[in-house]
PDB file of N, CA and C in Angstrom:
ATOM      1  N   UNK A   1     109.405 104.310 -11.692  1.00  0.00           N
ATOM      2  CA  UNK A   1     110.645 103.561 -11.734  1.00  0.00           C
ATOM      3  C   UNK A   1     110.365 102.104 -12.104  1.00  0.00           C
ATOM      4  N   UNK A   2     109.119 101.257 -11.699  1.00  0.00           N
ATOM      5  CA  UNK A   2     109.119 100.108 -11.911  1.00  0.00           C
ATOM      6  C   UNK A   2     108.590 100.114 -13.307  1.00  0.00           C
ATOM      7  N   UNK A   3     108.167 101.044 -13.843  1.00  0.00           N
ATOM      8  CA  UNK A   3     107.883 100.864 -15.451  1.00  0.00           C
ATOM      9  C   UNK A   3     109.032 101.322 -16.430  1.00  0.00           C
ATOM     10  N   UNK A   4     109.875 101.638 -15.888  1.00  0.00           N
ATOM     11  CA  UNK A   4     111.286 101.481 -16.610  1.00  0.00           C
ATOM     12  C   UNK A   4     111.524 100.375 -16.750  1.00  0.00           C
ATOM     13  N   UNK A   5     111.579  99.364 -15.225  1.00  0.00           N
ATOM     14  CA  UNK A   5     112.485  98.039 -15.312  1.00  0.00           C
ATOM     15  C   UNK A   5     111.567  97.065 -15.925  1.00  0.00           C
ATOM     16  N   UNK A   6     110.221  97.060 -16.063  1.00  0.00           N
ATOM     17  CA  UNK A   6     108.987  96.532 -16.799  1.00  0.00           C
ATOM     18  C   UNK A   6     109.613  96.681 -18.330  1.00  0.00           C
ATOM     19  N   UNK A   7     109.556  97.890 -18.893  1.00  0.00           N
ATOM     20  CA  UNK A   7     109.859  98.301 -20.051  1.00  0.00           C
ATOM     21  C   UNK A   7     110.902  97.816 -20.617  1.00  0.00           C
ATOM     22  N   UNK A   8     112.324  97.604 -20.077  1.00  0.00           N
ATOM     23  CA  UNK A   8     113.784  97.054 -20.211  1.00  0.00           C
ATOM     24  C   UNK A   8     113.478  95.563 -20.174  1.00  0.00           C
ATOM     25  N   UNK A   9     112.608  94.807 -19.765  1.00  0.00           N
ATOM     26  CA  UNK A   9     112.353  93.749 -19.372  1.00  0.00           C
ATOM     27  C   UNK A   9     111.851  93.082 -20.728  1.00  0.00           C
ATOM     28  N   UNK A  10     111.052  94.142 -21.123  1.00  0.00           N
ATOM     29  CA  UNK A  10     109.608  93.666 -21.944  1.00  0.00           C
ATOM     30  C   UNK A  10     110.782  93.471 -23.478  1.00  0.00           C
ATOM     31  N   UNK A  11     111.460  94.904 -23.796  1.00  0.00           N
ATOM     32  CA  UNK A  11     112.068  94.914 -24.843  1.00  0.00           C
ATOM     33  C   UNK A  11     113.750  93.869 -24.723  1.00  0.00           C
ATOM     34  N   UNK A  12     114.497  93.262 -23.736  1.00  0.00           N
ATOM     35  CA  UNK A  12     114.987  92.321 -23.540  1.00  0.00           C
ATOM     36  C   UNK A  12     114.793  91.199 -24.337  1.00  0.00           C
ATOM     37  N   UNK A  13     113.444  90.879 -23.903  1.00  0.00           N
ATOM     38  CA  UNK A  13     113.005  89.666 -23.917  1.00  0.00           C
ATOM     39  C   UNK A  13     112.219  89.497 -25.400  1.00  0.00           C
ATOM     40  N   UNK A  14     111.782  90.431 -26.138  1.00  0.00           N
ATOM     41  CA  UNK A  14     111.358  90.509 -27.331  1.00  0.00           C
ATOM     42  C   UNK A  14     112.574  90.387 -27.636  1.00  0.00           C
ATOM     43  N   UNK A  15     113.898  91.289 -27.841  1.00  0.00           N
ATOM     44  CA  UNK A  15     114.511  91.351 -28.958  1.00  0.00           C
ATOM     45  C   UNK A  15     116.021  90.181 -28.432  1.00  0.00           C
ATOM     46  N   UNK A  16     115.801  89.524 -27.321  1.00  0.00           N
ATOM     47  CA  UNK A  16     116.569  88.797 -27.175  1.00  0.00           C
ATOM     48  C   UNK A  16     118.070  89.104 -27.052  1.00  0.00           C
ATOM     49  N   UNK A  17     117.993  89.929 -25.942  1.00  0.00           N
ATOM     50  CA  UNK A  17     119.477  90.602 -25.605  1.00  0.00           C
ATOM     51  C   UNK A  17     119.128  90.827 -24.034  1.00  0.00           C
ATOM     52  N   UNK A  18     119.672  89.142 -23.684  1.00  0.00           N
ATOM     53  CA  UNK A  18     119.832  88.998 -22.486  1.00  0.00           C
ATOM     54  C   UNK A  18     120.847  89.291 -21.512  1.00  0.00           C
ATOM     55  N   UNK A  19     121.727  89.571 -22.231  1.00  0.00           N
ATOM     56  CA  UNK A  19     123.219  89.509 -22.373  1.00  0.00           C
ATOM     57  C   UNK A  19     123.273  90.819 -21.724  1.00  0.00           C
ATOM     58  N   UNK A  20     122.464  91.772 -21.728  1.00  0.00           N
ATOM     59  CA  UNK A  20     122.336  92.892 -21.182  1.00  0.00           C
ATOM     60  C   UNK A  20     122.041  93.112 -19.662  1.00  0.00           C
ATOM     61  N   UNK A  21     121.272  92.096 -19.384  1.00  0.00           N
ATOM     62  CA  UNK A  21     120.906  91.888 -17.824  1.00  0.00           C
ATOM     63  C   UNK A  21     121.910  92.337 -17.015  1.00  0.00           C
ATOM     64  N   UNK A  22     123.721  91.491 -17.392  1.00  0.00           N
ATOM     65  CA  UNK A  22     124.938  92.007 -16.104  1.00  0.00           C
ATOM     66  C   UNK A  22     125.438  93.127 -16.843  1.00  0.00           C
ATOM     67  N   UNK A  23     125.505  93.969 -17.404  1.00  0.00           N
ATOM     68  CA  UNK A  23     125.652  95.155 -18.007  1.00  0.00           C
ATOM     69  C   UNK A  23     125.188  95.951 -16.931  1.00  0.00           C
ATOM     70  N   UNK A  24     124.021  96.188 -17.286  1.00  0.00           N
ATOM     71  CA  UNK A  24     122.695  96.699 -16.245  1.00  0.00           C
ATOM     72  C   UNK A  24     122.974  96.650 -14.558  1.00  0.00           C
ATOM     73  N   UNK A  25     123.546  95.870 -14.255  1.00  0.00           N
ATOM     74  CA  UNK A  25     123.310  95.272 -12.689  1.00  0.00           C
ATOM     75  C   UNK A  25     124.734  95.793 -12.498  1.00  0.00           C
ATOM     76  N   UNK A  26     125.692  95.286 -13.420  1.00  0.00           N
ATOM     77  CA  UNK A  26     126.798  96.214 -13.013  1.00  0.00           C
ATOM     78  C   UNK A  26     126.534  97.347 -12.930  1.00  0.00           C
ATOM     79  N   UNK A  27     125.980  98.370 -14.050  1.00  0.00           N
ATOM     80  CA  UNK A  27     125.913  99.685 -13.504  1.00  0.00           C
ATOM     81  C   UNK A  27     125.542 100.053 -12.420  1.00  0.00           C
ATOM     82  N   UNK A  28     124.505  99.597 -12.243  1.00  0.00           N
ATOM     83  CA  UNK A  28     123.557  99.819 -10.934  1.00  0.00           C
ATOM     84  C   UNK A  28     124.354  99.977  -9.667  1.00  0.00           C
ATOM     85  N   UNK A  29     125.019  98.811  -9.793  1.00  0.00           N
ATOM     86  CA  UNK A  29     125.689  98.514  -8.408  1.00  0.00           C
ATOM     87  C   UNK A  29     127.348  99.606  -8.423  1.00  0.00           C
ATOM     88  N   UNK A  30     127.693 100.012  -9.561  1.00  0.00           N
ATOM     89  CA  UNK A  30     128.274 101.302  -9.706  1.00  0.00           C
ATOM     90  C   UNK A  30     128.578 102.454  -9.291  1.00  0.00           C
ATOM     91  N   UNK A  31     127.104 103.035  -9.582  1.00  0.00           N
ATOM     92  CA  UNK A  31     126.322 104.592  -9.324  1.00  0.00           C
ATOM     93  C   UNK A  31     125.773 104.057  -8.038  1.00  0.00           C
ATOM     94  N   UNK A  32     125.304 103.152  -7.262  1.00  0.00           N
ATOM     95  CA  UNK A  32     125.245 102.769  -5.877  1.00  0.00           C
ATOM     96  C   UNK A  32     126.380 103.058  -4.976  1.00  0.00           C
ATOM     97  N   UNK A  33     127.586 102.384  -5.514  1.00  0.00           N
ATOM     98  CA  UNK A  33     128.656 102.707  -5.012  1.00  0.00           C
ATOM     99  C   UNK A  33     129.061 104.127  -4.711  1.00  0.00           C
ATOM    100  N   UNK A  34     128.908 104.876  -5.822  1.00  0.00           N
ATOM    101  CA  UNK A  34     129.519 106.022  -5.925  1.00  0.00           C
ATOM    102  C   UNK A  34     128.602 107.288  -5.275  1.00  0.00           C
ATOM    103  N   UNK A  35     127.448 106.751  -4.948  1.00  0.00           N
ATOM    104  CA  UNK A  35     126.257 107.239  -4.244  1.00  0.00           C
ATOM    105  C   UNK A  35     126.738 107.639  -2.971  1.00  0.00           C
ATOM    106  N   UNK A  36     126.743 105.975  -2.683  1.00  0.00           N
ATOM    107  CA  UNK A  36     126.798 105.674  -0.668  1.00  0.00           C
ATOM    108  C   UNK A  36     128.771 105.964  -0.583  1.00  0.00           C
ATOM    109  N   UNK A  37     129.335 105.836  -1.112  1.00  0.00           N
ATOM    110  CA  UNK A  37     130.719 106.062  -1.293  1.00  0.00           C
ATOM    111  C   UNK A  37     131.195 107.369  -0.633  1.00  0.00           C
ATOM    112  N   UNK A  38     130.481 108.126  -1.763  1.00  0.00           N
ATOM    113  CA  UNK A  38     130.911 109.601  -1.339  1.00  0.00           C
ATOM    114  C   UNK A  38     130.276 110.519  -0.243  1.00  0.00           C
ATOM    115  N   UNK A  39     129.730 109.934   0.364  1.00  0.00           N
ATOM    116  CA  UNK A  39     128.773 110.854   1.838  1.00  0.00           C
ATOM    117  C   UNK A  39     128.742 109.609   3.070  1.00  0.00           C
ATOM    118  N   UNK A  40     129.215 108.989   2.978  1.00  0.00           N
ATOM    119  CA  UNK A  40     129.033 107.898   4.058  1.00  0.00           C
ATOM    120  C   UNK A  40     130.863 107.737   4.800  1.00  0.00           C
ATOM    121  N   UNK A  41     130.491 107.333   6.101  1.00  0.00           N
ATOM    122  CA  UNK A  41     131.510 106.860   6.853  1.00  0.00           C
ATOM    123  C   UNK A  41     132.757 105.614   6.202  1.00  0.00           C
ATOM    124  N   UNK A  42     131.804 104.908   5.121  1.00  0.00           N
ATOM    125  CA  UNK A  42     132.829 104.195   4.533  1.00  0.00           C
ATOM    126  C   UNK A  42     133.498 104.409   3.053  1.00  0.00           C
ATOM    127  N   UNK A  43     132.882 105.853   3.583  1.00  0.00           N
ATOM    128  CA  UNK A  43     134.251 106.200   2.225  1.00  0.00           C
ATOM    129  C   UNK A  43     135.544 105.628   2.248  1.00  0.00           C
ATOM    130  N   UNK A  44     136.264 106.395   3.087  1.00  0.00           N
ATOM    131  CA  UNK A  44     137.572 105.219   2.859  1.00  0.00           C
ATOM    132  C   UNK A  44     137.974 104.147   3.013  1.00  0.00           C
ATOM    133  N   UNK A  45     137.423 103.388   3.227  1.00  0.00           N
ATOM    134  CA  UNK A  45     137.350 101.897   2.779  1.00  0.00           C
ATOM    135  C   UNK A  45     137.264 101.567   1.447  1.00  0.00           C
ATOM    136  N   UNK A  46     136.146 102.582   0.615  1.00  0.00           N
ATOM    137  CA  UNK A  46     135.544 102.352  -1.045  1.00  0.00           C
ATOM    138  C   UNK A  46     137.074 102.574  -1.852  1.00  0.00           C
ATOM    139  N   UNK A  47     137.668 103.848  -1.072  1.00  0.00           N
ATOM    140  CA  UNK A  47     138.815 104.737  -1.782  1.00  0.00           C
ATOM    141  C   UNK A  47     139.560 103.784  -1.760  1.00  0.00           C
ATOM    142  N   UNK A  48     139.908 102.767  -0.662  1.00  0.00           N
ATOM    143  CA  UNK A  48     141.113 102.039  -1.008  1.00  0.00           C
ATOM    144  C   UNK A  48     141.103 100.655  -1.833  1.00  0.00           C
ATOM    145  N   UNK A  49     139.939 100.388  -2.580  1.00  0.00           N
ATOM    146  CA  UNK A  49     139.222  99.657  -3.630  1.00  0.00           C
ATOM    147  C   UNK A  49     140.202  99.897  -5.173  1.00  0.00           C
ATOM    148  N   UNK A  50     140.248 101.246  -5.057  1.00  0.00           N
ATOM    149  CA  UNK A  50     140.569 101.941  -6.281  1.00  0.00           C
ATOM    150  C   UNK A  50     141.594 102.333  -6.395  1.00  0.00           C
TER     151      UNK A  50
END
């Protein structure tokens, strides 16, 4: 896993598409959501987000 974010890092920064960084972090924090969302006690709390 850390040679993914190495790898995304490496080619970023060569090709100068930084711009991608909150792209990225949004997703993340996304599929996190939708992770801990759907099996956790605070599901409905998430549900009433949406």
């Amino acid at each position: 896993m850390l040679e993914l974010f190495s790898d995304l890092w490496a080619f970023m920064k060569e090709r100068k598409k930084f711009w991608l960084t909150p792209v990225i972090i949004v997703l993340i924090l996304l599929g996190a959501l939708i992770v801990f969302g759907g099996s956790s006690a605070i599901a409905p709390f998430i549900y009433t987000l949406f």
